[in-house]
C-alpha atoms as a PDB file:
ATOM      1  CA  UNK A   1     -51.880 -18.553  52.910  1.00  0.00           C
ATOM      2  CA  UNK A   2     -54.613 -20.228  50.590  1.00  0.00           C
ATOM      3  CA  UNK A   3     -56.802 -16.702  50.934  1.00  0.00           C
ATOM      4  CA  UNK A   4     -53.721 -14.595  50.246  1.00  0.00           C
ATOM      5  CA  UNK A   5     -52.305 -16.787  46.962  1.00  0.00           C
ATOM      6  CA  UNK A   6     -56.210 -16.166  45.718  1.00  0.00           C
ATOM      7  CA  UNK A   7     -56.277 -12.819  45.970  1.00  0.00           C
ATOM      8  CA  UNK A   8     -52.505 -12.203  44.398  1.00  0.00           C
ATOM      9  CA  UNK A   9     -54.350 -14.395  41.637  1.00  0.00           C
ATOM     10  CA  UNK A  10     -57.136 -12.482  41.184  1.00  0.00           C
ATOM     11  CA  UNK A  11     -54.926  -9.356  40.780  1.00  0.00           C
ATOM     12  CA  UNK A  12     -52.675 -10.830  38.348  1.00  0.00           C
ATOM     13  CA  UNK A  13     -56.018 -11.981  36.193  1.00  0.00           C
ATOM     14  CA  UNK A  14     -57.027  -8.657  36.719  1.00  0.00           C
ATOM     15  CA  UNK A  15     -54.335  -6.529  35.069  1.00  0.00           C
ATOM     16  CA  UNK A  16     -53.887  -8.500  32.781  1.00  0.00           C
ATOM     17  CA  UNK A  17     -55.498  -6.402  30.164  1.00  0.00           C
ATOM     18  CA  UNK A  18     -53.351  -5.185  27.098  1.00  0.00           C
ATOM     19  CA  UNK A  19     -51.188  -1.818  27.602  1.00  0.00           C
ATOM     20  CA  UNK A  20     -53.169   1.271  26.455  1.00  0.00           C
ATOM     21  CA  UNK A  21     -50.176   1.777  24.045  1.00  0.00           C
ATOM     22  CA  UNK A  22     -51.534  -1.489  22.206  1.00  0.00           C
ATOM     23  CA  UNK A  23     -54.876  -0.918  22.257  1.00  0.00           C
ATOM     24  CA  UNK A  24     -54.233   2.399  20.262  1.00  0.00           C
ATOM     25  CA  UNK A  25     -52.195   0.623  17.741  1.00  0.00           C
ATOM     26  CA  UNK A  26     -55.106  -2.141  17.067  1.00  0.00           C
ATOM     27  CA  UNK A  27     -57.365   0.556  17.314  1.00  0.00           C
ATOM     28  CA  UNK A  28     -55.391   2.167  14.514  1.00  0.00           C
ATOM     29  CA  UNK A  29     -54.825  -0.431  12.554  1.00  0.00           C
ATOM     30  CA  UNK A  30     -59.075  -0.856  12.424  1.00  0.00           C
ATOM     31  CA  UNK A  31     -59.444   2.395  11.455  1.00  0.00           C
ATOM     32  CA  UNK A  32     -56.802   2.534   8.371  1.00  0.00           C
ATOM     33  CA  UNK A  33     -58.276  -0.856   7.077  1.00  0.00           C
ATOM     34  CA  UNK A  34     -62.024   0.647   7.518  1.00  0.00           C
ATOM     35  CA  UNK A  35     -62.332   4.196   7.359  1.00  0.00           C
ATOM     36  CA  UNK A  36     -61.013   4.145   3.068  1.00  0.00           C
ATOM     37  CA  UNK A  37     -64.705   2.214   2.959  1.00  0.00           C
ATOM     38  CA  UNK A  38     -66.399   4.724   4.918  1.00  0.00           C
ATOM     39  CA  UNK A  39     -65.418   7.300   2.196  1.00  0.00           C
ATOM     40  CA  UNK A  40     -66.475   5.045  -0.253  1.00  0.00           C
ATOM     41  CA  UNK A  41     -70.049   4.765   1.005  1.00  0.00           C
ATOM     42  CA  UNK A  42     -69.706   8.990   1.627  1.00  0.00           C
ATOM     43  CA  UNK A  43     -69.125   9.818  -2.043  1.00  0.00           C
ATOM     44  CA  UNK A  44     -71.539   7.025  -3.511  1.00  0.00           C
ATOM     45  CA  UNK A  45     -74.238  10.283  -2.110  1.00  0.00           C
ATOM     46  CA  UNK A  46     -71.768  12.869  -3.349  1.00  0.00           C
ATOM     47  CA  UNK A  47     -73.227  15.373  -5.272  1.00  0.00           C
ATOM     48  CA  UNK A  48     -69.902  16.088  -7.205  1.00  0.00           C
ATOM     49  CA  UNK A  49     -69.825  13.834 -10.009  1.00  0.00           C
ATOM     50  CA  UNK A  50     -66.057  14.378 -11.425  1.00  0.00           C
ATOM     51  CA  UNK A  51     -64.448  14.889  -8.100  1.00  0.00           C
ATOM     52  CA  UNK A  52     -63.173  13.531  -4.410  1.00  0.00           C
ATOM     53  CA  UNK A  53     -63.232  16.506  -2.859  1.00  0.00           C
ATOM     54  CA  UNK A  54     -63.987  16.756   0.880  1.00  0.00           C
ATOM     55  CA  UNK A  55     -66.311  17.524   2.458  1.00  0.00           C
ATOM     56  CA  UNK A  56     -68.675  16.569  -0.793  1.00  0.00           C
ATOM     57  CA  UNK A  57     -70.581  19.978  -1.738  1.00  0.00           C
ATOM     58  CA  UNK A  58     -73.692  18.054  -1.413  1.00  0.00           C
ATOM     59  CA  UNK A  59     -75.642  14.995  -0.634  1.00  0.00           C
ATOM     60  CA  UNK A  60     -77.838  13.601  -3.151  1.00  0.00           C
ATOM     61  CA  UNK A  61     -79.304   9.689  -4.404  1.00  0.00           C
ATOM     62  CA  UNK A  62     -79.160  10.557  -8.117  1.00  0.00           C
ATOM     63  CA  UNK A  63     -76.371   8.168  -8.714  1.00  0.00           C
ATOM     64  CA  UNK A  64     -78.016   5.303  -7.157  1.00  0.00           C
ATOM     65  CA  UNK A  65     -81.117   5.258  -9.359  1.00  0.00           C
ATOM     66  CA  UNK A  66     -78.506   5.930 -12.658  1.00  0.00           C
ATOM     67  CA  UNK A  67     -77.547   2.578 -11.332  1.00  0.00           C
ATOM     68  CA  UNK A  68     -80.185   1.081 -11.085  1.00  0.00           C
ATOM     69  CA  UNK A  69     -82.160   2.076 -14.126  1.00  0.00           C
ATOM     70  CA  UNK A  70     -79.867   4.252 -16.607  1.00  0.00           C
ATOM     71  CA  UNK A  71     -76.883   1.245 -16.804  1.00  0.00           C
ATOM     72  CA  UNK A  72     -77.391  -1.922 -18.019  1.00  0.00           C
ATOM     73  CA  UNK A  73     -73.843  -2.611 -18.007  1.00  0.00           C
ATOM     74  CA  UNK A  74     -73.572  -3.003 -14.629  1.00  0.00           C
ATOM     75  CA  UNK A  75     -76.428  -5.661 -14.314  1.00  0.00           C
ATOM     76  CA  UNK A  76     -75.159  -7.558 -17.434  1.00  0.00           C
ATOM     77  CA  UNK A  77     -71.247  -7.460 -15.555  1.00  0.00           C
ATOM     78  CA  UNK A  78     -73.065  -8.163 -12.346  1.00  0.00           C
ATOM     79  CA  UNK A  79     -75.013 -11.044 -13.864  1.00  0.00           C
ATOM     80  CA  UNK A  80     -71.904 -12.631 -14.865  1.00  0.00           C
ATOM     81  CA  UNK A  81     -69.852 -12.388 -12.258  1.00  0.00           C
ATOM     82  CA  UNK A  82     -72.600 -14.057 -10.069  1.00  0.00           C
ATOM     83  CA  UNK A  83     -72.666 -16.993 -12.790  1.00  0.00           C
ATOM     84  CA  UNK A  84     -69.129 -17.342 -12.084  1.00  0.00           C
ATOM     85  CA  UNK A  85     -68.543 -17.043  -9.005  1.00  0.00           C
ATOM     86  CA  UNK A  86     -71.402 -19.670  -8.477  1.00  0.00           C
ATOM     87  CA  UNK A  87     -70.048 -22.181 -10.833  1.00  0.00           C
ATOM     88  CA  UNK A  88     -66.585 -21.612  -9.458  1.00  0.00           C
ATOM     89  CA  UNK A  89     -67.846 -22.712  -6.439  1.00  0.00           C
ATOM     90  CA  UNK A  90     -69.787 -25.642  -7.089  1.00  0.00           C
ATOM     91  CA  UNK A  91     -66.522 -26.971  -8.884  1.00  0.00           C
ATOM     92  CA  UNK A  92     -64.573 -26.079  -5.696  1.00  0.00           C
ATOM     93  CA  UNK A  93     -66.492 -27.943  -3.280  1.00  0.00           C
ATOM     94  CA  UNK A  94     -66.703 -31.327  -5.327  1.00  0.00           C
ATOM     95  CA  UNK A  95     -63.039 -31.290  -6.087  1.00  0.00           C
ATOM     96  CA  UNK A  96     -61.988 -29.573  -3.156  1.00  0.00           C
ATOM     97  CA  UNK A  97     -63.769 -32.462  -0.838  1.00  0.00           C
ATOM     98  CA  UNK A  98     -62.866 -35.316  -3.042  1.00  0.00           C
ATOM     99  CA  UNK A  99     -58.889 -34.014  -2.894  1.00  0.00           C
ATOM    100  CA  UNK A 100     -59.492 -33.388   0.707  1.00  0.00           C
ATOM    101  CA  UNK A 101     -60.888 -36.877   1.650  1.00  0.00           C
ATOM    102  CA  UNK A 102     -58.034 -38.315  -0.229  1.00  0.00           C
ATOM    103  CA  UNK A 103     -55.768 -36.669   1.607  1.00  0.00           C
ATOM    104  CA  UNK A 104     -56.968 -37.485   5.178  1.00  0.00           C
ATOM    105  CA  UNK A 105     -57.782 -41.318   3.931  1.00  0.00           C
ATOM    106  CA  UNK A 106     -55.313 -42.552   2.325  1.00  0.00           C
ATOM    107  CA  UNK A 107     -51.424 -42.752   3.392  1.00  0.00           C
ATOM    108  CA  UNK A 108     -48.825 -42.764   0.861  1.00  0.00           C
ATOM    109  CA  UNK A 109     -45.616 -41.088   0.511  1.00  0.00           C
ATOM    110  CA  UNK A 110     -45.450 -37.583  -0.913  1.00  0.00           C
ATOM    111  CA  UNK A 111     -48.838 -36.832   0.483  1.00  0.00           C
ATOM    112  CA  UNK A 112     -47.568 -33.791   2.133  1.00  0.00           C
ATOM    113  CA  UNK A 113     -45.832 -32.888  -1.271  1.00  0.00           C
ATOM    114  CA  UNK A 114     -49.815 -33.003  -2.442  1.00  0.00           C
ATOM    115  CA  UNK A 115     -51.400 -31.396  -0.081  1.00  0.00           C
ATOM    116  CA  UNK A 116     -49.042 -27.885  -0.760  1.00  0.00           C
ATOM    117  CA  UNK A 117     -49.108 -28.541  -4.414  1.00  0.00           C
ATOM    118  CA  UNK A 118     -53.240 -28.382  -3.739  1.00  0.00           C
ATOM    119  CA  UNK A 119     -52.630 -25.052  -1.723  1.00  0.00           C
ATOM    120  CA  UNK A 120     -49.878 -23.587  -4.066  1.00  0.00           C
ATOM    121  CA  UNK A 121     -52.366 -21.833  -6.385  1.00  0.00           C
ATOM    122  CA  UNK A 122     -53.723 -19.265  -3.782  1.00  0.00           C
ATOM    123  CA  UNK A 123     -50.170 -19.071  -2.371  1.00  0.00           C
ATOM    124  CA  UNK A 124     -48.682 -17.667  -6.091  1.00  0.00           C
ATOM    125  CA  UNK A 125     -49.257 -14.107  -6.773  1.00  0.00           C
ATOM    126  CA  UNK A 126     -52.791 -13.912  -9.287  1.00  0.00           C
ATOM    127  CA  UNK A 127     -50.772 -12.581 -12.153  1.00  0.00           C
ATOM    128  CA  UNK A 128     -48.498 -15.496 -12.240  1.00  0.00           C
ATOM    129  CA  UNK A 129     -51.698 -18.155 -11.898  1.00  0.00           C
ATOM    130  CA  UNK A 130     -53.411 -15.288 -14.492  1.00  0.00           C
ATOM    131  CA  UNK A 131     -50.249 -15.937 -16.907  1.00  0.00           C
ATOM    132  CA  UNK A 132     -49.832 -19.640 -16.934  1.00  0.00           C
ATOM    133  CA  UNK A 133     -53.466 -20.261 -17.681  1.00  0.00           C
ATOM    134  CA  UNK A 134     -53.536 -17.734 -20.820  1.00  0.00           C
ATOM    135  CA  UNK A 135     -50.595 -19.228 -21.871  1.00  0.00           C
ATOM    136  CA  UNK A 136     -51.970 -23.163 -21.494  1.00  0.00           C
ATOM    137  CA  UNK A 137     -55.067 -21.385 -23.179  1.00  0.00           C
ATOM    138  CA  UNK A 138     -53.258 -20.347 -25.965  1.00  0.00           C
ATOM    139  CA  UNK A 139     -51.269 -24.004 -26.686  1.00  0.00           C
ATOM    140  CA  UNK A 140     -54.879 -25.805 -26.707  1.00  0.00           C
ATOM    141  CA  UNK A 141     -56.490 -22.852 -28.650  1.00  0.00           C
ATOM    142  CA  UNK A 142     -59.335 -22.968 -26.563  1.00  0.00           C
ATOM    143  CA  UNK A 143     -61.721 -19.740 -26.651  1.00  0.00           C
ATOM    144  CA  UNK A 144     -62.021 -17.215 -24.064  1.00  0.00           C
ATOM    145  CA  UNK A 145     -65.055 -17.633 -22.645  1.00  0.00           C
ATOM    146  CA  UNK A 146     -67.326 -18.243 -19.816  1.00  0.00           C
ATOM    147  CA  UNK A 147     -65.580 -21.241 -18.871  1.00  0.00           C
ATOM    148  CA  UNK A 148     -62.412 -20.020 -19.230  1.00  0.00           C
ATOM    149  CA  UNK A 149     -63.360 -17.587 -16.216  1.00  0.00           C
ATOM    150  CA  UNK A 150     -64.599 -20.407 -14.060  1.00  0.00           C
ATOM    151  CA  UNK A 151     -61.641 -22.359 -14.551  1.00  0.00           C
ATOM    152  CA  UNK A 152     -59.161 -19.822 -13.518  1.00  0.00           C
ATOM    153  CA  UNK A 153     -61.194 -19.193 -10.415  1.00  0.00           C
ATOM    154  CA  UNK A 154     -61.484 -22.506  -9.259  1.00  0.00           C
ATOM    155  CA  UNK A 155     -58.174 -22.759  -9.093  1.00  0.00           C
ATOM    156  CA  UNK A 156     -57.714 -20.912  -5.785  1.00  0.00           C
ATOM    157  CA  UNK A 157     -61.537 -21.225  -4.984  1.00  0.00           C
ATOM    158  CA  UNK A 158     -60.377 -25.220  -4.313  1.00  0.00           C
ATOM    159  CA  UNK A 159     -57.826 -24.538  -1.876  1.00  0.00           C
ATOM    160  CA  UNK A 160     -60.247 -22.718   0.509  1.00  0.00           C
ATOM    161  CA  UNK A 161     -62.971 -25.417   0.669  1.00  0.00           C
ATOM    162  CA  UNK A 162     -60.212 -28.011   0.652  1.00  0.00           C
ATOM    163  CA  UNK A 163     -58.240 -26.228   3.685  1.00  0.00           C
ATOM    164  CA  UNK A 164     -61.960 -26.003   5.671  1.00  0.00           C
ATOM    165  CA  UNK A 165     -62.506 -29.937   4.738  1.00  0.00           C
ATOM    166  CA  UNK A 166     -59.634 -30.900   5.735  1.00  0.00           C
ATOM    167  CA  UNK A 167     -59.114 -29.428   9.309  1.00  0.00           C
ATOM    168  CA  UNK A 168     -62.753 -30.991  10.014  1.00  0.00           C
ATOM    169  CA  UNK A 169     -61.782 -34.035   8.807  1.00  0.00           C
ATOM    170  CA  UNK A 170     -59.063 -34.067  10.958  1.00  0.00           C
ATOM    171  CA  UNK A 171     -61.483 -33.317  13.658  1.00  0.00           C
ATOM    172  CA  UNK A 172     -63.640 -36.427  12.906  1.00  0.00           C
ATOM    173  CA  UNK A 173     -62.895 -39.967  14.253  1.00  0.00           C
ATOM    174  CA  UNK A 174     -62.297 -42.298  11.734  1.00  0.00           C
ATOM    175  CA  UNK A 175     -64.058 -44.888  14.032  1.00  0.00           C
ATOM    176  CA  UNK A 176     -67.280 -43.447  12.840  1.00  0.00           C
ATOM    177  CA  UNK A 177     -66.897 -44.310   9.237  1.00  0.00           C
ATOM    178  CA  UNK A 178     -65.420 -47.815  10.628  1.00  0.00           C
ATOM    179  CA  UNK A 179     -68.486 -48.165  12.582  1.00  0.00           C
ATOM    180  CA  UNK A 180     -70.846 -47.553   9.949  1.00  0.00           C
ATOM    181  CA  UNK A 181     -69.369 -50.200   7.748  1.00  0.00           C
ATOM    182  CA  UNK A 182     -69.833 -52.819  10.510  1.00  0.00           C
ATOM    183  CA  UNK A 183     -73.044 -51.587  10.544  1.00  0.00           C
ATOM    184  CA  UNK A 184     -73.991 -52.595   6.890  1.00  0.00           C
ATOM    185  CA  UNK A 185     -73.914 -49.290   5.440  1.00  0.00           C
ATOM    186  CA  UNK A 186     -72.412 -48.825   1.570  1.00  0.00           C
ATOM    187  CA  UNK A 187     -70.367 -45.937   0.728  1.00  0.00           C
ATOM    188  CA  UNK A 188     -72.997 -43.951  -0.503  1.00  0.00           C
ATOM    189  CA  UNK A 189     -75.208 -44.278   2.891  1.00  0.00           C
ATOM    190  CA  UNK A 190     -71.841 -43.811   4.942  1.00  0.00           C
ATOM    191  CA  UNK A 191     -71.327 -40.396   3.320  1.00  0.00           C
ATOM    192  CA  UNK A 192     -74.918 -39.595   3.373  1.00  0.00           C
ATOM    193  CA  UNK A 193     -75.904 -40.265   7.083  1.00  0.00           C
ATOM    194  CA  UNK A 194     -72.375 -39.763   8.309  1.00  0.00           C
ATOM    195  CA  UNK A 195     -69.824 -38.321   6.638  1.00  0.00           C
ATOM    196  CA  UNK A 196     -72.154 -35.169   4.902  1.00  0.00           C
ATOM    197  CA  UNK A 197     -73.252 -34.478   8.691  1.00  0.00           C
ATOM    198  CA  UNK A 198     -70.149 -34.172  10.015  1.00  0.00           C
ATOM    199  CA  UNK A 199     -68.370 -31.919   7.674  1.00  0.00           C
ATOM    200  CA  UNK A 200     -71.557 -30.035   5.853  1.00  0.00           C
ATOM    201  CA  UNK A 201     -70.910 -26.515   7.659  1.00  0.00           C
ATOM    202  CA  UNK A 202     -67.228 -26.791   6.945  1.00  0.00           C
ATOM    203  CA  UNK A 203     -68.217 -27.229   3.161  1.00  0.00           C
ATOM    204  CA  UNK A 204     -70.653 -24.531   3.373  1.00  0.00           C
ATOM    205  CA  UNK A 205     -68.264 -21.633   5.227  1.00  0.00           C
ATOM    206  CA  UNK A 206     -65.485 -23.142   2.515  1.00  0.00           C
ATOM    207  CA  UNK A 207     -67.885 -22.237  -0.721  1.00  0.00           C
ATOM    208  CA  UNK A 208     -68.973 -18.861   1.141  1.00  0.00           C
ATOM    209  CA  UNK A 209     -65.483 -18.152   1.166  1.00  0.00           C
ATOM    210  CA  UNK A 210     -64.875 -19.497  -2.636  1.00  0.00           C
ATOM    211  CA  UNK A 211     -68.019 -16.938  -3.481  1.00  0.00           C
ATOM    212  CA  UNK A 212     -66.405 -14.339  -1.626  1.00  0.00           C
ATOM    213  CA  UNK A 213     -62.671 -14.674  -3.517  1.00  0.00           C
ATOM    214  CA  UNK A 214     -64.619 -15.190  -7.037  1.00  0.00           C
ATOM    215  CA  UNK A 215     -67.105 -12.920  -6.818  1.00  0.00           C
ATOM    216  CA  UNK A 216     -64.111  -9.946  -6.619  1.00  0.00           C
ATOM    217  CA  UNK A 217     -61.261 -11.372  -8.490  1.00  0.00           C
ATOM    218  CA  UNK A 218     -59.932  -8.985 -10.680  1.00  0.00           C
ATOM    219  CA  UNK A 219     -56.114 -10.055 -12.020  1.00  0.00           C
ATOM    220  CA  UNK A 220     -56.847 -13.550 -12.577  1.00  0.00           C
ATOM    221  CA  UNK A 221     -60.432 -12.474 -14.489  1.00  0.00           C
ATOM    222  CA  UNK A 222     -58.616  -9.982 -16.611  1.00  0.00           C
ATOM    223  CA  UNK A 223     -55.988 -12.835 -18.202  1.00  0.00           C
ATOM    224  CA  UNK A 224     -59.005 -15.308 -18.910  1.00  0.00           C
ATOM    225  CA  UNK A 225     -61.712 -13.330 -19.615  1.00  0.00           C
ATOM    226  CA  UNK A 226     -61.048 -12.004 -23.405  1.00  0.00           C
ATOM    227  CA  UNK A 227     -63.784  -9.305 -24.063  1.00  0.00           C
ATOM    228  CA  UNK A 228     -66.380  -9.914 -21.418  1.00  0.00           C
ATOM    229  CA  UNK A 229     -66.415  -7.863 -17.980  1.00  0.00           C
ATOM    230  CA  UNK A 230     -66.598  -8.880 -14.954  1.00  0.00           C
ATOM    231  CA  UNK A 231     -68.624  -6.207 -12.260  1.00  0.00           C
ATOM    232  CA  UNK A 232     -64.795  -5.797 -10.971  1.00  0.00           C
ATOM    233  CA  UNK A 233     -63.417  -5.786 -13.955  1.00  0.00           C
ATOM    234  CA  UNK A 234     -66.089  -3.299 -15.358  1.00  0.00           C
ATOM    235  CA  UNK A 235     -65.224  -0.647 -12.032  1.00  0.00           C
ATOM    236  CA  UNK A 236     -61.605  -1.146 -12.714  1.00  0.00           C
ATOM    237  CA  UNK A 237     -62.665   0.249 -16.706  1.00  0.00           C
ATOM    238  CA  UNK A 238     -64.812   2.891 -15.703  1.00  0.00           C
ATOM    239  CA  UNK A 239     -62.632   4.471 -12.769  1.00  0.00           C
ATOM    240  CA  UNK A 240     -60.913   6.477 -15.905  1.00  0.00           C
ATOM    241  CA  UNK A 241     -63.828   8.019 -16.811  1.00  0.00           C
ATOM    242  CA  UNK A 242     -63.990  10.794 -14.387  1.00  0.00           C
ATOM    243  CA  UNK A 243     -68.217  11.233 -14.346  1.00  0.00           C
ATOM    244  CA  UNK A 244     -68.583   7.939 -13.529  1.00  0.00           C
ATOM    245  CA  UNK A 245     -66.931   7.472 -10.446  1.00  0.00           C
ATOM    246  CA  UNK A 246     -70.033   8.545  -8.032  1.00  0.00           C
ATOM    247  CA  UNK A 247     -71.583   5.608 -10.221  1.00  0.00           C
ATOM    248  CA  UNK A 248     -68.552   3.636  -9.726  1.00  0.00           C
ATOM    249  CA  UNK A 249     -68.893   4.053  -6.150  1.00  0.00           C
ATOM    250  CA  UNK A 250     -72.418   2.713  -5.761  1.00  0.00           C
ATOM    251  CA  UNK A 251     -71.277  -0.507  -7.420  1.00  0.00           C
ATOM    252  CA  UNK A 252     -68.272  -0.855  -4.831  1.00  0.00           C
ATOM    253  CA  UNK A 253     -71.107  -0.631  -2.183  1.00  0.00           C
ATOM    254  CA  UNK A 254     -73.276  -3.615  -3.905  1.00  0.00           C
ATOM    255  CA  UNK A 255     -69.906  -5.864  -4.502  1.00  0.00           C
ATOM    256  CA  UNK A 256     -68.732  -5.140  -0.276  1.00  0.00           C
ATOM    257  CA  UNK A 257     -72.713  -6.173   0.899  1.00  0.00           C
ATOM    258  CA  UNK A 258     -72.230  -9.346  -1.845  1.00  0.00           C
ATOM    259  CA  UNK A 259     -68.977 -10.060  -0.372  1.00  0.00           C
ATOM    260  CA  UNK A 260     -69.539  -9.530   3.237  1.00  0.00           C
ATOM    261  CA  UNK A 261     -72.472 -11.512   3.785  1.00  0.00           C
ATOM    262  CA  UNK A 262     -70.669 -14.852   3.011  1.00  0.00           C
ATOM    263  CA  UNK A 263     -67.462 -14.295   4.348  1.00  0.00           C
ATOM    264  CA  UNK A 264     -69.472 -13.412   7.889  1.00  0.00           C
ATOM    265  CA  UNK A 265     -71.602 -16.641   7.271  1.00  0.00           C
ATOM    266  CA  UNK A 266     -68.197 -18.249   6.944  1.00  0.00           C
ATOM    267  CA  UNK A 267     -67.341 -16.872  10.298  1.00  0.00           C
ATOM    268  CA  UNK A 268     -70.461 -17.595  12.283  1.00  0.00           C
ATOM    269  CA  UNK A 269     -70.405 -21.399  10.824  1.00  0.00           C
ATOM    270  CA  UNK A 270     -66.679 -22.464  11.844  1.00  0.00           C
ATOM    271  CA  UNK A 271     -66.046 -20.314  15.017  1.00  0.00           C
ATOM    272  CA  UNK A 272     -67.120 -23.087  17.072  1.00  0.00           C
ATOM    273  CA  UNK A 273     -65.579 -25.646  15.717  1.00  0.00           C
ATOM    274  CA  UNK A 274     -63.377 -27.085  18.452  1.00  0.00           C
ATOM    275  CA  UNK A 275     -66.341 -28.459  20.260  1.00  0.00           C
ATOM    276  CA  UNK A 276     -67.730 -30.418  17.064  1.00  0.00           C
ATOM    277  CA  UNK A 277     -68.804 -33.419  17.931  1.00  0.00           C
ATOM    278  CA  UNK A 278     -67.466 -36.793  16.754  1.00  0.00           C
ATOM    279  CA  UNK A 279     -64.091 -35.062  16.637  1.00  0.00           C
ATOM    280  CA  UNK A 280     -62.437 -38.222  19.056  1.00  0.00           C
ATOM    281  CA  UNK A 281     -58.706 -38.992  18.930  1.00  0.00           C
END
């Protein structure tokens, strides 16, 4: 009886596989997220310069090295939107850990109410955050300006690293912290030697992420930026111009690379995360 209930278990755990009929559909879905990239990377060595046609007549690097040495534009938009995107951040992970640690510390009522008025920015369509920020612009006459920018970003670049803080905190026994007290630490050391430890790869996937959103903002940028350009912001402008969309093209290939790379650190730092140690009940 024992051999035969194994062996009906090991053909149930066998088969069961997803249907064929799903596979294709995931399979399908893959392909209509990735294959619009593919063609972006295909006419970035398109020989046409006004067109999309396909096949492209021809393959060729010209448009690369009008990039990279014919358009200052594009390092100047670039340039920016790194000094953004980096400031953005660094705001996001100090106020995104401090409301975080709040949160998971202190008990008091309407600290649910908090936590989704904390989330609610990233939750709102961009052109209404894009709106309401002009507008509060506007009534305190401040400037457009490189700040302006960085403020409108952090607003959504906050939730992230505060959603990433806050599920590790939640993973962390508070006994630690108590412990460390008893011990004779100070705040400062407690943070330091065990609080930073236990949460530092949630904060760094969290500002990966923040990078990530920043770095390719575009509806948010264009209501707080005034005059200056953004690298998305600068594609959006020259997708008009029709000899400058193999150009155009090139720069969509540096902002994916710029974009991917964190959001796959991201992904490589918090897929383990259920075993992190410390995380008692």
């Amino acid at each position: 009886m024992r051999s035969d209930g194994k062996a009906t278990a090991g053909k149930i755990s066998a088969g069961t596989g997803a249907p064929l009929g799903l596979r294709l559909m995931a399979l399908g879905g893959i392909l209509f997220l990735h294959v619009p990239l593919l063609f972006i990377l295909l006419y970035a060595f398109s020989s046409d310069e006004k067109t999309f046609q396909f096949p492209p007549p021809g393959l060729t690097l010209q448009w690369f090295a009008v990039a990279w040495l014919d358009r200052p534009d594009i390092w100047a938009a670039l340039w920016l939107s790194v000094k953004v995107a980096a400031m953005a951040t660094l705001l996001a992970i100090v106020l995104g850990t401090c409301a975080a640690a709040a949160v998971w510390r202190s008990r008091f009522f309407g600290r649910e109410s908090l936590s989704l008025l904390i989330i609610l920015p990233i939750a709102l369509p961009g052109i209404i955050t894009g709106i309401a920020l002009r507008s509060a612009y506007s009534l305190m006459e401040i400037p457009f300006s490189f700040w302006t920018i960085v403020i409108g970003h952090a607003t959504f670049c906050i939730v992230v690293v505060y959603n990433n803080v806050l599920a590790r905190f939640r993973r962390t026994s508070g006994s630690l912290i108590e412990a460390s007290m008893d011990l004779g630490a100070d705040g400062f050391q407690t943070f330091r030697h065990v609080v930073l430890p236990n949460i530092a790869t949630a904060l760094l996937a969290g500002g990966m992420l923040a990078f990530a959103l920043s770095f390719d903002e575009v509806i948010v940028t264009t209501f707080t930026a005034g005059q200056q350009q953004t690298l998305p912001i600068w594609m959006l402008s020259e997708l008009i111009k029709p000899r400058q969309r193999p150009v155009t093209n090139v720069v969509a290939i540096i902002v994916i690379v710029v974009t991917f790379l964190p959001i796959l650190g991201a992904y490589y730092l918090t897929r383990d995360t259920h075993d992190f140690s410390g995380s008692g009940k």
